[in-house]
Protein backbone atom coordinates (compact mmCIF):
# COMPACT_ATOMS: atom_id res chain seq x y z
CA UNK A 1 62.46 -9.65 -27.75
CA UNK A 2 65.20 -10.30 -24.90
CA UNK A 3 68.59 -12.45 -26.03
CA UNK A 4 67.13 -15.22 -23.29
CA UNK A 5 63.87 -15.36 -25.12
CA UNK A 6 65.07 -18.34 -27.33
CA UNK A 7 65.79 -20.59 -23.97
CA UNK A 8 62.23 -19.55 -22.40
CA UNK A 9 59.01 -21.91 -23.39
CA UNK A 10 56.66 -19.56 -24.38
CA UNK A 11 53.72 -19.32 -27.23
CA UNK A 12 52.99 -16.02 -28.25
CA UNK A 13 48.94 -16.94 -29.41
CA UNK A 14 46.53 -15.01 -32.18
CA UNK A 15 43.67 -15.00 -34.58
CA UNK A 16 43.14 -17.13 -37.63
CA UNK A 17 44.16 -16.66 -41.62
CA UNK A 18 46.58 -14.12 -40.86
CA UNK A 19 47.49 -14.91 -37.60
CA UNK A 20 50.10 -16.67 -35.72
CA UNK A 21 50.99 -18.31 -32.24
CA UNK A 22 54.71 -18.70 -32.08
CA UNK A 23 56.40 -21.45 -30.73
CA UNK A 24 59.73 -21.01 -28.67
CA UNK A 25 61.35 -24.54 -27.34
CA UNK A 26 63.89 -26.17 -26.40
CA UNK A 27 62.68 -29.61 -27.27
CA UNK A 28 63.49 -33.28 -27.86
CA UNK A 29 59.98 -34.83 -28.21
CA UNK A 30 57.33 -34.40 -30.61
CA UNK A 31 55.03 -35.63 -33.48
CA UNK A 32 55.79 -35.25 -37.29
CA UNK A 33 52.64 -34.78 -39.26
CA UNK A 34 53.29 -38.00 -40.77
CA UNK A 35 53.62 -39.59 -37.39
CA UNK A 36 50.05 -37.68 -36.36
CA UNK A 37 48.13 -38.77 -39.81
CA UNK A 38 49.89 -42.49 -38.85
CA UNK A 39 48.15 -42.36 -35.34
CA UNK A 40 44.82 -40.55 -36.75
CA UNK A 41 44.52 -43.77 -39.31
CA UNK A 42 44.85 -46.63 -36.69
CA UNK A 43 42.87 -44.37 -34.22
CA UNK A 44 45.37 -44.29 -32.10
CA UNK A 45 45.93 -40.56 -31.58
CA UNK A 46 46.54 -40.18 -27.28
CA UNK A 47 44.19 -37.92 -25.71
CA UNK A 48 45.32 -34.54 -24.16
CA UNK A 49 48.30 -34.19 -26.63
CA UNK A 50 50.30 -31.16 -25.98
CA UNK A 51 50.74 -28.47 -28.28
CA UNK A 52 54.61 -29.34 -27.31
CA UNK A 53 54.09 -32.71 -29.32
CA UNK A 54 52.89 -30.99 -32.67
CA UNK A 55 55.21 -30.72 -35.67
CA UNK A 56 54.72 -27.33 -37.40
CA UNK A 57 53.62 -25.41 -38.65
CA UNK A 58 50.44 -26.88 -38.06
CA UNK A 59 46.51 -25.59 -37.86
CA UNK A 60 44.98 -25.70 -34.42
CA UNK A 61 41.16 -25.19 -33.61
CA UNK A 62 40.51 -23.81 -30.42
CA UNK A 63 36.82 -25.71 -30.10
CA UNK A 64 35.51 -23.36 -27.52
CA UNK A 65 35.64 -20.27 -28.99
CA UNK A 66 34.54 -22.23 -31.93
CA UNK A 67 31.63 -23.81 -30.85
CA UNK A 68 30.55 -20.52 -29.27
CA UNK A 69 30.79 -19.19 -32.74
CA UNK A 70 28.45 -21.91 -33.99
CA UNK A 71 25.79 -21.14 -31.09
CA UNK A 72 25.84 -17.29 -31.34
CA UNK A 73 25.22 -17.56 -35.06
CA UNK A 74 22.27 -20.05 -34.43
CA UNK A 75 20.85 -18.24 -32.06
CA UNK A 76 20.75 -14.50 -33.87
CA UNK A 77 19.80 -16.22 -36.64
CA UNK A 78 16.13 -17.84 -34.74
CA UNK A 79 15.49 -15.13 -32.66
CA UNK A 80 15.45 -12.80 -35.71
CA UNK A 81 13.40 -15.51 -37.88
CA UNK A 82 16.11 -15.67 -40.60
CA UNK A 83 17.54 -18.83 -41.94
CA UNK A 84 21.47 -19.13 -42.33
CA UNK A 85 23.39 -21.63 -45.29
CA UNK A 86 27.11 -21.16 -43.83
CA UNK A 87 29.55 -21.48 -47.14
CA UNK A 88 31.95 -24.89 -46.93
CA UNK A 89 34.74 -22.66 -48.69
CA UNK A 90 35.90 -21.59 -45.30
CA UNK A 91 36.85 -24.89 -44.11
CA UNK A 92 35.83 -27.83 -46.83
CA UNK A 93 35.37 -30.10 -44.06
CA UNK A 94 31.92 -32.36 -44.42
CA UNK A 95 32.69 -32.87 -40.08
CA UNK A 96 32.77 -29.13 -39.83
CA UNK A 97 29.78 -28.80 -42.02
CA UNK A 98 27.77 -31.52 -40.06
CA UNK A 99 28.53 -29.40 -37.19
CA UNK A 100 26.45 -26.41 -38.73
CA UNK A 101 23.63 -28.62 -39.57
CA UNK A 102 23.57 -29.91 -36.01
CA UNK A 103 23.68 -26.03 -35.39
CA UNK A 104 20.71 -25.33 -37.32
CA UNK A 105 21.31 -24.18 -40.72
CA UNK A 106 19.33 -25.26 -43.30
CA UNK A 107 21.79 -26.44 -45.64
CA UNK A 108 25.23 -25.47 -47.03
CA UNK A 109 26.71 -23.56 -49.50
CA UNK A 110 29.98 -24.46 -51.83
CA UNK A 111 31.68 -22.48 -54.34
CA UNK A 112 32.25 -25.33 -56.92
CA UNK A 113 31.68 -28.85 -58.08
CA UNK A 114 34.52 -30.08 -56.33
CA UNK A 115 33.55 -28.60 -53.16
CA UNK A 116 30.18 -30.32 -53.48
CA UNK A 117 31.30 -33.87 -54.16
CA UNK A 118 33.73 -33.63 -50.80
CA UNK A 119 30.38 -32.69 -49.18
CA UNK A 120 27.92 -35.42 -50.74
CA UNK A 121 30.94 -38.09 -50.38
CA UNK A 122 31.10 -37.02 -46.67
CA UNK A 123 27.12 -37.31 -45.88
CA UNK A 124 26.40 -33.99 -46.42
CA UNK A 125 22.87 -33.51 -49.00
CA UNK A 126 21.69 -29.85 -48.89
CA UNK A 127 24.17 -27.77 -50.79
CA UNK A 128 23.90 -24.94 -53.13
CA UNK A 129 26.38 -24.12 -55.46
CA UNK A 130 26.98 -20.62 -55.75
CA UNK A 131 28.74 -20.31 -58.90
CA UNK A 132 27.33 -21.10 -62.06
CA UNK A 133 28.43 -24.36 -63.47
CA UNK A 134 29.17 -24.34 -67.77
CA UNK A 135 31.29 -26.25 -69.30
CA UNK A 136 29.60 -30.00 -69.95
CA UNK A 137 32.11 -31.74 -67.93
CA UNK A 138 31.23 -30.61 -64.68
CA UNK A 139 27.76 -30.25 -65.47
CA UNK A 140 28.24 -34.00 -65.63
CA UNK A 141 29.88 -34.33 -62.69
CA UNK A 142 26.94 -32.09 -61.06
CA UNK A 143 24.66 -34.45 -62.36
CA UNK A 144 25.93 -37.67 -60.37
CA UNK A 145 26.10 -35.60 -57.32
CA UNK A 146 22.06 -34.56 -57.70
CA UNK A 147 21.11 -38.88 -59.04
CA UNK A 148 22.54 -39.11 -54.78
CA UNK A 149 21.06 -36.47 -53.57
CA UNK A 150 17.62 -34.68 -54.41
CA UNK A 151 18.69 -31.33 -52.08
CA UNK A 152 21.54 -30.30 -54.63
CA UNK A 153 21.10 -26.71 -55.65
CA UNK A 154 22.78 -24.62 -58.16
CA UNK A 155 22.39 -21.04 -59.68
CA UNK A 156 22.62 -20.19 -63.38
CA UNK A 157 22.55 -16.66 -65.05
CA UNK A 158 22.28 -16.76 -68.90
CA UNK A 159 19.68 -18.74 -71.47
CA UNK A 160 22.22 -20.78 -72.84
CA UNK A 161 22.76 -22.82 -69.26
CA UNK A 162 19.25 -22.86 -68.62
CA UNK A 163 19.10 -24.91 -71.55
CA UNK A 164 22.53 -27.04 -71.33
CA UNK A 165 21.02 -27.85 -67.17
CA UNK A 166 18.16 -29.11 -68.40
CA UNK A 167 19.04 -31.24 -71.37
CA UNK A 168 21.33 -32.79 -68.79
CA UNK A 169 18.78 -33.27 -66.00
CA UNK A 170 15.97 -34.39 -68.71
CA UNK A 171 18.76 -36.81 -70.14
CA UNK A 172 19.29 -38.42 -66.66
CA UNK A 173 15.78 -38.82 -65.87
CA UNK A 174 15.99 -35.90 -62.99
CA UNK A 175 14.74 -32.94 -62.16
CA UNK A 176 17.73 -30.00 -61.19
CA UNK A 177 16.51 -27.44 -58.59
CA UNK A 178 17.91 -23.51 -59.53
CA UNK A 179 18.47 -19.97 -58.16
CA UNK A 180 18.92 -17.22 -60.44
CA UNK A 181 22.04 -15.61 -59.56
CA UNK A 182 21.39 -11.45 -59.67
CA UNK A 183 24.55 -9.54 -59.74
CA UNK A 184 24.21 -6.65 -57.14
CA UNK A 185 25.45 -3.04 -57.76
CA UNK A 186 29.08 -3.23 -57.81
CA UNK A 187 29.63 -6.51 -57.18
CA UNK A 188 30.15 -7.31 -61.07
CA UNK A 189 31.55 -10.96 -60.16
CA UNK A 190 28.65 -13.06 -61.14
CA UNK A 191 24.81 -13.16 -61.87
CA UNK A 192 22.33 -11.34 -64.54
CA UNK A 193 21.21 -8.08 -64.21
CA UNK A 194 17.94 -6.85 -61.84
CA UNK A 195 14.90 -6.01 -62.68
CA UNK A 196 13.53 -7.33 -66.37
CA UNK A 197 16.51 -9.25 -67.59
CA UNK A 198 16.41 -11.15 -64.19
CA UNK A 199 12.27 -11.74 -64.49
CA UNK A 200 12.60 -12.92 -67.60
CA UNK A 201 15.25 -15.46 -66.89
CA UNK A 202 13.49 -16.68 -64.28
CA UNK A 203 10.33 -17.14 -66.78
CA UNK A 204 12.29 -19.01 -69.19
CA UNK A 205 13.72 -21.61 -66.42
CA UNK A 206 9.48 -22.12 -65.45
CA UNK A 207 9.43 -22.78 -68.69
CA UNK A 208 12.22 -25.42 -68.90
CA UNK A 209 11.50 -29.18 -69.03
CA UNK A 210 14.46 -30.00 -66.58
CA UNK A 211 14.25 -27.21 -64.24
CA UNK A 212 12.85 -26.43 -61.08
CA UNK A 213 12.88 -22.68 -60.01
CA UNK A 214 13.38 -22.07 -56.42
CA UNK A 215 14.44 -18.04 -55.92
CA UNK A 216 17.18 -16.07 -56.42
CA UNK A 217 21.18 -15.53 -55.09
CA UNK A 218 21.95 -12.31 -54.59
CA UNK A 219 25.56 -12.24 -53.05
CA UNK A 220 26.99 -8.50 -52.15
CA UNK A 221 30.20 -9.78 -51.26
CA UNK A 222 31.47 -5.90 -52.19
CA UNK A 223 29.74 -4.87 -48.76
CA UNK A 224 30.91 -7.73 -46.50
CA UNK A 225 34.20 -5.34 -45.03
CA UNK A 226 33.11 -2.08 -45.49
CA UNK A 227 34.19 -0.09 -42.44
CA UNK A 228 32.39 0.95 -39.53
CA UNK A 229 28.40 -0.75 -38.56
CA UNK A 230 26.42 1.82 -39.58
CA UNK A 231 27.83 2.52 -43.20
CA UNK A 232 28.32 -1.00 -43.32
CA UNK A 233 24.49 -1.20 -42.57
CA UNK A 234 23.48 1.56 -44.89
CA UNK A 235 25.49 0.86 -47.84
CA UNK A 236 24.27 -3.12 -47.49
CA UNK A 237 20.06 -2.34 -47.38
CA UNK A 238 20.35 0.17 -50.54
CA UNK A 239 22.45 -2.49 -52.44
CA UNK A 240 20.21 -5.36 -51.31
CA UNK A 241 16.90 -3.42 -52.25
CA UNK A 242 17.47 -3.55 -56.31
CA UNK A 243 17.25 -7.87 -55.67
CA UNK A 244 14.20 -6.98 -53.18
CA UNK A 245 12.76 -5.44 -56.10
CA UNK A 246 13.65 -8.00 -58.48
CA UNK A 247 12.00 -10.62 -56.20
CA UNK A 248 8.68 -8.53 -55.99
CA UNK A 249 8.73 -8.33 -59.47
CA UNK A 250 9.06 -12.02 -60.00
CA UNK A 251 6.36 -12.41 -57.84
CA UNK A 252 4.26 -10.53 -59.95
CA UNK A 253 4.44 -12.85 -62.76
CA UNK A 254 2.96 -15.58 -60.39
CA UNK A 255 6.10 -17.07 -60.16
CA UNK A 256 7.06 -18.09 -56.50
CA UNK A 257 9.95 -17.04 -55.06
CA UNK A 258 10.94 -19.44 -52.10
CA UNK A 259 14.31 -18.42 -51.65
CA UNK A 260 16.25 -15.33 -51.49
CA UNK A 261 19.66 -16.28 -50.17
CA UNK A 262 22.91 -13.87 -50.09
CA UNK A 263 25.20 -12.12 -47.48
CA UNK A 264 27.88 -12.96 -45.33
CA UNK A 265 29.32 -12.88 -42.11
CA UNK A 266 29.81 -8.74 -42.73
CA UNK A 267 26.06 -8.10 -43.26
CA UNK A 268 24.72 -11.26 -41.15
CA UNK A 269 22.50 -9.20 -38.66
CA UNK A 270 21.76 -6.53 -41.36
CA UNK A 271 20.63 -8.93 -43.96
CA UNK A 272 17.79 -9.93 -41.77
CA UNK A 273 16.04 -6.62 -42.59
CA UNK A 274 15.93 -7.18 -45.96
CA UNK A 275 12.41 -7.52 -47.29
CA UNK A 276 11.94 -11.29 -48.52
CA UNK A 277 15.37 -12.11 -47.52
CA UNK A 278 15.08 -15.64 -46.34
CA UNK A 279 19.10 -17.00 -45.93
CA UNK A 280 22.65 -15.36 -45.13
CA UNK A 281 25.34 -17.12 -46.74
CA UNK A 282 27.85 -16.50 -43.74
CA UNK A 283 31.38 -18.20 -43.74
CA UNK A 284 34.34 -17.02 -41.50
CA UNK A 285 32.13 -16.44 -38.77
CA UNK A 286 33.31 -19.82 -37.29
CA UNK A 287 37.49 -19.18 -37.67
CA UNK A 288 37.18 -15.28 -38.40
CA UNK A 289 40.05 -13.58 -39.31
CA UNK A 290 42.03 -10.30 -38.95
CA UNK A 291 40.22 -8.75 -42.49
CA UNK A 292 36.78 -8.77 -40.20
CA UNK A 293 38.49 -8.18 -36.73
CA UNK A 294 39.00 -4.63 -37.94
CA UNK A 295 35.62 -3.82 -40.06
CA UNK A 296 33.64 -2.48 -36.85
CA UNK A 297 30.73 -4.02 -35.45
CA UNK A 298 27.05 -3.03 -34.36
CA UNK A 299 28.25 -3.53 -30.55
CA UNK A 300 31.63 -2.46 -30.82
CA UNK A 301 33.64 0.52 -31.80
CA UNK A 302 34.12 1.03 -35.84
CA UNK A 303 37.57 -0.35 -35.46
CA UNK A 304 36.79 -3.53 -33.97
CA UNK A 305 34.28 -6.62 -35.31
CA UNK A 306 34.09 -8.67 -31.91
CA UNK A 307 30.68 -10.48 -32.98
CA UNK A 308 32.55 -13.50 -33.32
CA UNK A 309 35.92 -14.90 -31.48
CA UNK A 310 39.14 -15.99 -33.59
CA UNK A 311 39.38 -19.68 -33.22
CA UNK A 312 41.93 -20.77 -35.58
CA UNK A 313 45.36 -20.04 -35.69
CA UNK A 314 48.79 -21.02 -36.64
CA UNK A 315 51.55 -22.51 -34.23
CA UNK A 316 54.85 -22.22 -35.74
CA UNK A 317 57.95 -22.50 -34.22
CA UNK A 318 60.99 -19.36 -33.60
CA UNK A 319 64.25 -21.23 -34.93
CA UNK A 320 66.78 -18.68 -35.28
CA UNK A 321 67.84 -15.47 -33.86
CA UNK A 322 69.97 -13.89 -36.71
CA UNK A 323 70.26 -10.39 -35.40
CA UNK A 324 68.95 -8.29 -32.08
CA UNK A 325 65.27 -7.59 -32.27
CA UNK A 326 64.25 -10.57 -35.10
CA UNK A 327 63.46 -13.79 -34.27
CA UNK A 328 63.28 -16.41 -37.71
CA UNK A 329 60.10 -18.78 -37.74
CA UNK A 330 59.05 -21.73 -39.66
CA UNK A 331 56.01 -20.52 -40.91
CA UNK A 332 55.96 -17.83 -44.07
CA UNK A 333 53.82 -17.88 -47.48
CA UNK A 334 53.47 -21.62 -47.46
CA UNK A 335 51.24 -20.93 -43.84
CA UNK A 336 49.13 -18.12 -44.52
CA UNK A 337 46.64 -16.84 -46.84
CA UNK A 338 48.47 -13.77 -48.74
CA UNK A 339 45.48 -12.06 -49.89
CA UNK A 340 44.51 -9.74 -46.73
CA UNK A 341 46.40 -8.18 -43.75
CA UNK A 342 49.84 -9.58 -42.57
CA UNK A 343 49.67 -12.50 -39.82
CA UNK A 344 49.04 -10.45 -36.21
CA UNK A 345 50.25 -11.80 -32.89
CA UNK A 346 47.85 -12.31 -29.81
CA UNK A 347 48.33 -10.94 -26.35
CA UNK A 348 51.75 -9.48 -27.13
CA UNK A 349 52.86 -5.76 -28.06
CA UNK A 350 55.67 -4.31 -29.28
CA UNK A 351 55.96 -7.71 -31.76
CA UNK A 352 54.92 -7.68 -35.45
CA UNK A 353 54.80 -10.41 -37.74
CA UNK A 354 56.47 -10.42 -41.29
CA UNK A 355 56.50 -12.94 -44.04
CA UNK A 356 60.12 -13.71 -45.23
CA UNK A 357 59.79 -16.03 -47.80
CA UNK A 358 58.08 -19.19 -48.34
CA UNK A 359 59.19 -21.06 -45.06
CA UNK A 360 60.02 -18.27 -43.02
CA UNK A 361 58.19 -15.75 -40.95
């Protein structure tokens, strides 16, 4: 950038997660974010606040794109009579959650305990819990979440929890309703086997005092990025058939089969032709990130995922100019999430982004 940059108001904008909107002021008047949770407590935050009055770096949600996000999603999903459970570990917000509800989906997802009880404490009752749950603390935790609310899910993958769930259900006087969790080909993260070992677990929760089978998770989270629509597409069906399979062969036993719930935002409008498949677990949809931005879509060119728009990003603010050509922000590890592709800037070229320590960016 130019010397006078520094002196010029300007934000540079971009996607979410691993993306950045820069802020470059000369200014005197603002917010802290104690000052904004003060205001948000007594209900007094003023309407149309500036981005010019917001300490950073801070989150902002850009509720158009995002509520298009929520629509497009709802819509695929009915026209192509598929069901959608959008995963609270994107946001863990019970207001964004109600949101999806109101949206259409039939319930959400959570990764954990924890999660759950933020959801059930903020009116939220349909979850599944993705993840098995062991150890007997939080399988007594789980257990005050389902005495408040009868939709509570969870999935399980060995004997020895089938039997630990149900002592605890049968001890509390309830009745716990359970996926078995099949681990797809290469996914190797979570979940039992397909075919026979995965029948046969779910004969022994039928035959469980404190279970209630409802279907299976099958979550190919290994196929969510893979590059480019069609291989994307192809790879997705012939991993998803072995759980197909499974589910016919559950079925066979007389055993119903209700739900067959996996996917993700990757494999949201391939899922759909899986036989049986009844739910996509879809997450960054709403926010999306620059990870998906660049996995290809069925619309778009290989290099470029445009299904959904970025709504979330972060505002941080330049502070220094130490040398020509680098401009110092307040925003580095502490801001981002470290585990995909560095933070990208929107609407400007010839600018990257670099993390330079925990504060700085």
């Amino acid at each position: 950038m130019k010397n006078n940059d520094l002196s010029r108001r300007k934000f540079l904008q971009s996607s979410s997660f691993g993306a950045v909107s820069v802020l470059i002021p000369s200014i005197k008047t603002g917010y802290t974010r104690d000052e904004m949770k003060g205001m948000e407590r007594e209900g007094k935050i003023p309407g149309n606040i500036s981005k010019w009055d917001i300490d950073t770096p801070a989150l902002l949600l850009d509720m158009d794109a995002f509520e298009r996000n929520l629509k497009k999603m709802s819509e695929y999903c009915r026209k192509n009579n598929i069901s959608f459970r959008p995963h609270t570990k994107t946001h863990k917000s019970p207001i964004i959650s109600k949101m999806q509800v109101s949206s259409g989906s039939i319930g959400i997802c959570t990764a954990k305990v924890s999660e759950a009880e933020v959801m059930v404490k903020g009116g939220v009752g349909d979850i599944l819990i993705t993840s098995p749950v062991i150890s007997s603390y939080k399988i007594k935790r789980m257990m005050e979440l389902r005495k408040q609310t009868s939709g509570l899910m969870v999935v399980l993958d060995n004997p020895r929890n089938i039997q630990d769930l149900s002592d605890a259900s049968v001890s509390n006087k309830l009745k716990l309703d359970v996926l078995v969790d099949i681990n797809p080909p290469g996914m190797d993260r979570t979940g039992i086997q397909p075919g026979k070992p995965a029948v046969e677990l779910a004969e022994t929760v039928i035959k469980s005092e404190g279970l209630r089978f409802r279907g299976i998770q099958a979550y190919a989270g290994n196929m969510q990025h893979v590059h480019g629509f069609e291989e994307r597409r192809k790879r997705n069906l012939k991993c998803m058939e072995t759980a197909a399979e499974t589910k016919r062969m559950i079925e066979k036993e007389g055993i119903e089969v209700e739900i067959f719930s996996g996917g993700g935002t990757g494999t949201y409008n391939i899922d759909n032709y899986v036989q049986g498949f009844t739910d996509v677990q879809v997450g960054s949809y709403i926010f999306m990130d620059v990870q998906y931005l660049a996995i290809g879509g069925k619309d778009f060119s290989d290099d470029y995922y445009g299904d959904f728009e970025p709504s979330l990003t972060v505002l941080t603010t330049a502070i220094s100019q130490p040398v020509k050509g680098r401009i110092t922000t307040d925003a580095g590890i502490k801001s981002f999430a470290m585990d995909g592709p560095k933070p990208v800037l929107k609407d400007i070229t010839g600018v990257s982004y670099g993390i330079r320590g925990d504060e700085h960016g």
